[in-house]
C-alpha atoms as a PDB file:
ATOM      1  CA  UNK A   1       0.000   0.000   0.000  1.00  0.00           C
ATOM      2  CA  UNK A   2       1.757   3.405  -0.829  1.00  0.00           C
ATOM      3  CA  UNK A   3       0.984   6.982   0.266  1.00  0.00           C
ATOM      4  CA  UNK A   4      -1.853   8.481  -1.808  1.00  0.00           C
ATOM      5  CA  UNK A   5      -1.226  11.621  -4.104  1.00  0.00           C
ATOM      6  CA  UNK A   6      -4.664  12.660  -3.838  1.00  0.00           C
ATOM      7  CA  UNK A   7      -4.932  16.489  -2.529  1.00  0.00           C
ATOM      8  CA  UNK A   8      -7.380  16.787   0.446  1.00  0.00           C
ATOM      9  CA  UNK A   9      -8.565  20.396   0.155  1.00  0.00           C
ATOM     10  CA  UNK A  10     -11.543  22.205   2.020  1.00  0.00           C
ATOM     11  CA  UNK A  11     -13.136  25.688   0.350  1.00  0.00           C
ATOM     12  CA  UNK A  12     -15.886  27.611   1.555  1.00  0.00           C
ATOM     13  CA  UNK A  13     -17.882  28.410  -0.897  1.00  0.00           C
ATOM     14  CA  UNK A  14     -21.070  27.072  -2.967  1.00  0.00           C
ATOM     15  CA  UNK A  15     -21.061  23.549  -3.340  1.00  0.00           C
ATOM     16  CA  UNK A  16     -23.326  24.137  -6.836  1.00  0.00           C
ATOM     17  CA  UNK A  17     -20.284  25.816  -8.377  1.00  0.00           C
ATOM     18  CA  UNK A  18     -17.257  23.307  -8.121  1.00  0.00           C
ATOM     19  CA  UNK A  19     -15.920  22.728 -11.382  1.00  0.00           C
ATOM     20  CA  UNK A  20     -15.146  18.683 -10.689  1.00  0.00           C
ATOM     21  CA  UNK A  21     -15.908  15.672 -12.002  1.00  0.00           C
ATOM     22  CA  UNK A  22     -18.200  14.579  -9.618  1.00  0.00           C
ATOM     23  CA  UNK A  23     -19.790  16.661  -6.757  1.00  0.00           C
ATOM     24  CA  UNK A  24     -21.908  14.705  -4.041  1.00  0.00           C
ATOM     25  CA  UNK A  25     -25.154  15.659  -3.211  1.00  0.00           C
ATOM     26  CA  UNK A  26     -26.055  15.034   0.614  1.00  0.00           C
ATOM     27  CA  UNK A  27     -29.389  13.824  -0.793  1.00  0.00           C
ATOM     28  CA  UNK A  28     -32.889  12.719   0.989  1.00  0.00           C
ATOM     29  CA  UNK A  29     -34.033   9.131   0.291  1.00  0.00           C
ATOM     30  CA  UNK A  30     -36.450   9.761  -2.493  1.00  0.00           C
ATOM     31  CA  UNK A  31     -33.997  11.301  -4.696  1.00  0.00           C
ATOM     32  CA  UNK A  32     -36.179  13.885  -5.480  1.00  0.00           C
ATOM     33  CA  UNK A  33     -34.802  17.184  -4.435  1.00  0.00           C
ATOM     34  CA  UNK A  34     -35.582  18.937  -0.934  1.00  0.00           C
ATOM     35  CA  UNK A  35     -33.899  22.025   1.162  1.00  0.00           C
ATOM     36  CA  UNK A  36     -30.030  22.524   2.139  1.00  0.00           C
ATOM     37  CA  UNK A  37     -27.534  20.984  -0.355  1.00  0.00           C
ATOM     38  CA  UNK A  38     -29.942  19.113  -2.209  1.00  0.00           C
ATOM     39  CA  UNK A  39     -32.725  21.527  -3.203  1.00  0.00           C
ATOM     40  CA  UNK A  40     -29.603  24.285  -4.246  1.00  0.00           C
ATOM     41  CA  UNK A  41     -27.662  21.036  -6.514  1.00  0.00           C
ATOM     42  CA  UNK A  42     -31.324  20.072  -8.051  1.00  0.00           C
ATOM     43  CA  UNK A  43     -32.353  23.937  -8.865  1.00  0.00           C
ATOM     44  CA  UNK A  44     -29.013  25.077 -10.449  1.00  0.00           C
ATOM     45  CA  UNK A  45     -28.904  21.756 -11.804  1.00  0.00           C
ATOM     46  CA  UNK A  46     -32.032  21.948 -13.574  1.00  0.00           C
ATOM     47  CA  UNK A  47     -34.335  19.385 -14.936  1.00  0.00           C
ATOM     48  CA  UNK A  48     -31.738  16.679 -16.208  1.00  0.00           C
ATOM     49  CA  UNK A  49     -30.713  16.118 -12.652  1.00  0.00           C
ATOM     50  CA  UNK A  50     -34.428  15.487 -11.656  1.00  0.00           C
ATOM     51  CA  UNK A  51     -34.928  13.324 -14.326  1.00  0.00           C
ATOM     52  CA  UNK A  52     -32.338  10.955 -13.613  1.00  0.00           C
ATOM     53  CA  UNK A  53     -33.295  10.310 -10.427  1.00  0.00           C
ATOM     54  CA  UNK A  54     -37.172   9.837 -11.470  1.00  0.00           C
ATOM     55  CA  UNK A  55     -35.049   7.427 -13.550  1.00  0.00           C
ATOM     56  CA  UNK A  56     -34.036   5.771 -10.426  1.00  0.00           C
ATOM     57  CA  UNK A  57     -36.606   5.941  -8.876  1.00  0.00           C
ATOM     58  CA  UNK A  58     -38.831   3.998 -11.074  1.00  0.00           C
ATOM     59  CA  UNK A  59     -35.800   1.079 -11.262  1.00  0.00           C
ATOM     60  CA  UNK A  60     -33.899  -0.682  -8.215  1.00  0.00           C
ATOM     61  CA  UNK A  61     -34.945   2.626  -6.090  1.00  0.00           C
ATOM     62  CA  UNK A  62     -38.305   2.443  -5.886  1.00  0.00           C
ATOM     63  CA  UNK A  63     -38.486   2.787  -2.415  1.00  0.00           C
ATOM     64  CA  UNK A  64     -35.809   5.180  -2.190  1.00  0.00           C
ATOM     65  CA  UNK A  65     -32.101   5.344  -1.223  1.00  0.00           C
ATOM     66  CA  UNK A  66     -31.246   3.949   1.578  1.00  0.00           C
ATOM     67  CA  UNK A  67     -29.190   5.546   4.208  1.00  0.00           C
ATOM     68  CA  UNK A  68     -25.011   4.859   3.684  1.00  0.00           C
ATOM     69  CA  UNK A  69     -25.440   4.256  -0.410  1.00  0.00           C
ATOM     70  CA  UNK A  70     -25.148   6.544  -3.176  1.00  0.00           C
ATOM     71  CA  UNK A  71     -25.969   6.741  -6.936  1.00  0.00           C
ATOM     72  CA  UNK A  72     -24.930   8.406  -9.821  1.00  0.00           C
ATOM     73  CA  UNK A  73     -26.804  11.199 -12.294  1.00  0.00           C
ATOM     74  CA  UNK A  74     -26.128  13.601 -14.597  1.00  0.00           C
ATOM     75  CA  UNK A  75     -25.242  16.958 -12.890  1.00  0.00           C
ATOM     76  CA  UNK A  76     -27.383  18.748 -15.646  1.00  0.00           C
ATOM     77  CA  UNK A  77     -26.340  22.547 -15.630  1.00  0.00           C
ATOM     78  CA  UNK A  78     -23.615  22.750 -13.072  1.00  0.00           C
ATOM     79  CA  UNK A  79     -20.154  22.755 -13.850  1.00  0.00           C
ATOM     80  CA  UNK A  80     -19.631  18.987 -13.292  1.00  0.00           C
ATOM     81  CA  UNK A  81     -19.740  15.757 -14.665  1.00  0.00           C
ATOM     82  CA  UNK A  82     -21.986  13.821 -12.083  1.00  0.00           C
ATOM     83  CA  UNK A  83     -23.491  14.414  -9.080  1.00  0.00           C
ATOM     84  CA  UNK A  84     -23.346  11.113  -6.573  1.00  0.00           C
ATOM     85  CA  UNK A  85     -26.720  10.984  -4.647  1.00  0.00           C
ATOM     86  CA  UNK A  86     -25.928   9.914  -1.015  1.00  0.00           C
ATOM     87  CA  UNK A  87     -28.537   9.916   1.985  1.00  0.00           C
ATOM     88  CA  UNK A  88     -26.911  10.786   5.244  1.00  0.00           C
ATOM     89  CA  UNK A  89     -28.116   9.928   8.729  1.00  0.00           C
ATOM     90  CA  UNK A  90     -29.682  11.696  10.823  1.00  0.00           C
ATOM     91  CA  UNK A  91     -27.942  12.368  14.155  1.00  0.00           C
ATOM     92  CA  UNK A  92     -29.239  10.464  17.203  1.00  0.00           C
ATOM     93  CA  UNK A  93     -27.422  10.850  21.094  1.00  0.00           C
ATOM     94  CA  UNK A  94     -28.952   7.834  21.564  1.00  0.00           C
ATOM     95  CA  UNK A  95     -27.868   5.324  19.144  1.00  0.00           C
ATOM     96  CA  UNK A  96     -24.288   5.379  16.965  1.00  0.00           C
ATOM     97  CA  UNK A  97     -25.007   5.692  13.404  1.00  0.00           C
ATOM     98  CA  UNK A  98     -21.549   7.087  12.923  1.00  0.00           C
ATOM     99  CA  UNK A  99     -21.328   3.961  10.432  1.00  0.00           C
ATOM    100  CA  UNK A 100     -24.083   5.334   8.227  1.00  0.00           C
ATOM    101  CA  UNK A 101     -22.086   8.632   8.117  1.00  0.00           C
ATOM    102  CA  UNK A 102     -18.894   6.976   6.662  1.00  0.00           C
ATOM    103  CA  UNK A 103     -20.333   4.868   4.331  1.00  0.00           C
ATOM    104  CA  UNK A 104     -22.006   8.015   2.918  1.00  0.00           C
ATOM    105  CA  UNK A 105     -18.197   8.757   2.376  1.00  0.00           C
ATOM    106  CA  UNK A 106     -17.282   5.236   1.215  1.00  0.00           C
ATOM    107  CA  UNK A 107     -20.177   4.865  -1.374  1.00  0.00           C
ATOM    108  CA  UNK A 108     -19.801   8.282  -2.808  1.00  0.00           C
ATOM    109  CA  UNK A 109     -15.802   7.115  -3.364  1.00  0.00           C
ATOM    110  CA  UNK A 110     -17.220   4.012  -4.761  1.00  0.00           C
ATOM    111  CA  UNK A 111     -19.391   5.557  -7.360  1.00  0.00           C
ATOM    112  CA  UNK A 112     -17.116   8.151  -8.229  1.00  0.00           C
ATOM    113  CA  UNK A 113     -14.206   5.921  -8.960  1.00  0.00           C
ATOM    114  CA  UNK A 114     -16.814   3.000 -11.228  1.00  0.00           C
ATOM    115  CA  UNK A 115     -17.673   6.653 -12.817  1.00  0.00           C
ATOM    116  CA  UNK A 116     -13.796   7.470 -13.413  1.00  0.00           C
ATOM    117  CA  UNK A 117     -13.546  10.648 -11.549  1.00  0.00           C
ATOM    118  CA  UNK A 118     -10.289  12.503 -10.851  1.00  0.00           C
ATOM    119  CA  UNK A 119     -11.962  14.822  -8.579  1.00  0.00           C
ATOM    120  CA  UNK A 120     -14.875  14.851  -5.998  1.00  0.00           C
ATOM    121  CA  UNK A 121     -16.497  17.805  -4.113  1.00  0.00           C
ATOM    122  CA  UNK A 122     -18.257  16.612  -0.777  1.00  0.00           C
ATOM    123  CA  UNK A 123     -20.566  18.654   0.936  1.00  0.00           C
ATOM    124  CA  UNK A 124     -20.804  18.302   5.052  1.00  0.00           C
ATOM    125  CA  UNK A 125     -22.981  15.645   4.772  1.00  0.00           C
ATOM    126  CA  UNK A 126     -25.315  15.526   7.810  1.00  0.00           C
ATOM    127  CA  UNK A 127     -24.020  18.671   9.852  1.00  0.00           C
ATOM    128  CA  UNK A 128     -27.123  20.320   8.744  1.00  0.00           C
ATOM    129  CA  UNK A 129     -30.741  20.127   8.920  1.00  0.00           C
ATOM    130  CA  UNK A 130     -30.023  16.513  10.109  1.00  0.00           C
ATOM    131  CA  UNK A 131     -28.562  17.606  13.211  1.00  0.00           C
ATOM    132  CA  UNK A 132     -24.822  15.478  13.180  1.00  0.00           C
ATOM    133  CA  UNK A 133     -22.239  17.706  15.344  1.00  0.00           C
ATOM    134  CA  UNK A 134     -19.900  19.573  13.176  1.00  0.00           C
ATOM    135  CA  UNK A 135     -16.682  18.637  14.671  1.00  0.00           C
ATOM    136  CA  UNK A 136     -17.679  14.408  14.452  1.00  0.00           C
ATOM    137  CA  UNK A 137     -19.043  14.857  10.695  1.00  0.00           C
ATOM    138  CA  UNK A 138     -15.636  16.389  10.125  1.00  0.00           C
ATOM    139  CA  UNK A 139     -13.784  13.751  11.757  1.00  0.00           C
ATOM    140  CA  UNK A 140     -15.816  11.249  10.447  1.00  0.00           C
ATOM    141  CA  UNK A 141     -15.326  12.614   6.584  1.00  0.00           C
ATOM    142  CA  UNK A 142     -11.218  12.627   6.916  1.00  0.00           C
ATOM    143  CA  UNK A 143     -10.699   9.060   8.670  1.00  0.00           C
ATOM    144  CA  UNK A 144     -13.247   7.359   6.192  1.00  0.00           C
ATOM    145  CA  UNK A 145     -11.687   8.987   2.634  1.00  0.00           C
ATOM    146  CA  UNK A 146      -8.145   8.806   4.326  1.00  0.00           C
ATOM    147  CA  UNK A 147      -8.625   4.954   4.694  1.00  0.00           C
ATOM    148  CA  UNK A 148      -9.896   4.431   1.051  1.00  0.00           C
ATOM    149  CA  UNK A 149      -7.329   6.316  -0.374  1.00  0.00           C
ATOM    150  CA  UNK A 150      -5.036   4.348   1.495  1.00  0.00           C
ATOM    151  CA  UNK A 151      -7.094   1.248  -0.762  1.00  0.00           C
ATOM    152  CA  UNK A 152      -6.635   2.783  -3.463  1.00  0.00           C
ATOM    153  CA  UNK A 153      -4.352   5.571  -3.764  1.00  0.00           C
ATOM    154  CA  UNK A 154      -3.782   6.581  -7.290  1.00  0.00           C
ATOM    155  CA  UNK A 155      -7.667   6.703  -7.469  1.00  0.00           C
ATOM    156  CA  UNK A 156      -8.316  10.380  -7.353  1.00  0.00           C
ATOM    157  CA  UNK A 157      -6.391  13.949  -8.086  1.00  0.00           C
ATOM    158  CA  UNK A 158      -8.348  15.956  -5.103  1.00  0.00           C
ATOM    159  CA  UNK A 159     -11.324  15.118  -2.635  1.00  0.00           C
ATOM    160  CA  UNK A 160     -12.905  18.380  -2.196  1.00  0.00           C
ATOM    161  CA  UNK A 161     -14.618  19.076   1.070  1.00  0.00           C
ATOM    162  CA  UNK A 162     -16.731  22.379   0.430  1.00  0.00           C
ATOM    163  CA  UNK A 163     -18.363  23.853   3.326  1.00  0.00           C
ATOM    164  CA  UNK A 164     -20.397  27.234   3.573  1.00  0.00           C
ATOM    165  CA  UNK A 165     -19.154  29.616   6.376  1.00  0.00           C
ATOM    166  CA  UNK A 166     -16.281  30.324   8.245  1.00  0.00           C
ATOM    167  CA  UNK A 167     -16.945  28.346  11.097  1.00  0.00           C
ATOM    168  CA  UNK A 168     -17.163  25.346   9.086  1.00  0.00           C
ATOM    169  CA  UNK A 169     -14.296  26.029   7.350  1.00  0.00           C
ATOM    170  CA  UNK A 170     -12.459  26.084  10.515  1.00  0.00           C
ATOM    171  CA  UNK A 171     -13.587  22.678  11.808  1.00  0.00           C
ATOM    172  CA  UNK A 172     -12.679  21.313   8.492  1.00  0.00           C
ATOM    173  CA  UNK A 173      -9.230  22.736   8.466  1.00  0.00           C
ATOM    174  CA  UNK A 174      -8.868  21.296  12.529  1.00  0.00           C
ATOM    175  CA  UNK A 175     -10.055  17.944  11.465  1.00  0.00           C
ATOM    176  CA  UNK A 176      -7.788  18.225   8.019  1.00  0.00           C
ATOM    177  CA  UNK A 177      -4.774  19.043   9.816  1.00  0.00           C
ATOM    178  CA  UNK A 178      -5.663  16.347  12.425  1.00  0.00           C
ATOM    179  CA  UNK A 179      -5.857  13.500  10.162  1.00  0.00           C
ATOM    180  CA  UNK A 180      -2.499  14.342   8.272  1.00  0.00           C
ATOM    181  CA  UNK A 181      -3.164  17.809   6.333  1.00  0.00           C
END
């Protein structure tokens, strides 16, 4: 197993405008669009994006994505490739889904790499509207891709982590610098 060459990076900024090959989208389990991350990738997106997951939907999804997996679409209008569908979990203090949170990570490395993407954009999945503590999502996000670059390290040119204010940007940094920089 040899070091990966893959640049970690965080940015604050709009998810919706990474020019990548793949950007996730911390997605709800119908696939079809909602508020946070995933209603801003589906309306700058536009249509296509929707489509494809109707797509989806009406195949092995039926029921939805479950929580930890991820799929592939189009990303319609925005400046990537694909946009890799992933359902985070929702934070509980009483039971450890932290497992659910890195296979969100996992999955969306998965995809991208079947897909043949150089370079990923990954929102905070879960530090939002689904309550997971900053600081753990963080943690979470650098251990899990850390450990499948180390699987696979010529896989990918950068892992994005794109994050919307400052104090955000900090905890990223903290949990960047923590896990190796």
């Amino acid at each position: 197993m040899s070091a990966s060459r893959t640049h970690l990076t965080v940015v604050q900024g709009d998810l919706t405008e990474q020019a990548v090959d793949a950007v996730v989208n911390a997605a709800n389990s119908s696939l079809l669009g909602g508020g946070g991350v995933d209603g801003a990738i589906h309306r700058r997106g536009g249509p296509e994006i929707l489509a494809g997951c109707r797509v989806l939907r009406n195949g092995h999804y039926g029921r939805g994505l479950p929580t930890g997996q991820a799929v592939a679409t189009t990303a319609g209008r925005l400046p990537a490739r694909w946009v890799i569908h992933t359902v985070g979990p929702v934070h509980s203090a009483g039971t450890d889904r932290g497992d659910l949170l890195a296979s969100c990570y996992r999955e969306s490395l998965r995809v991208a790499g079947e897909l043949g993407a150089r370079t990923v954009a990954f929102p905070a999945i879960s530090t939002g509207a689904y309550g997971w503590p900053l600081a753990d999502g963080a943690r979470t996000a650098f251990t899990t891709v850390r450990a499948a670059l180390a699987e696979a390290p010529d896989a990918f040119d950068e892992i994005r982590f794109v994050v919307f204010d400052d104090r955000a940007r900090e905890v990223y940094e903290a949990a960047l610098t923590e896990n190796g920089g």
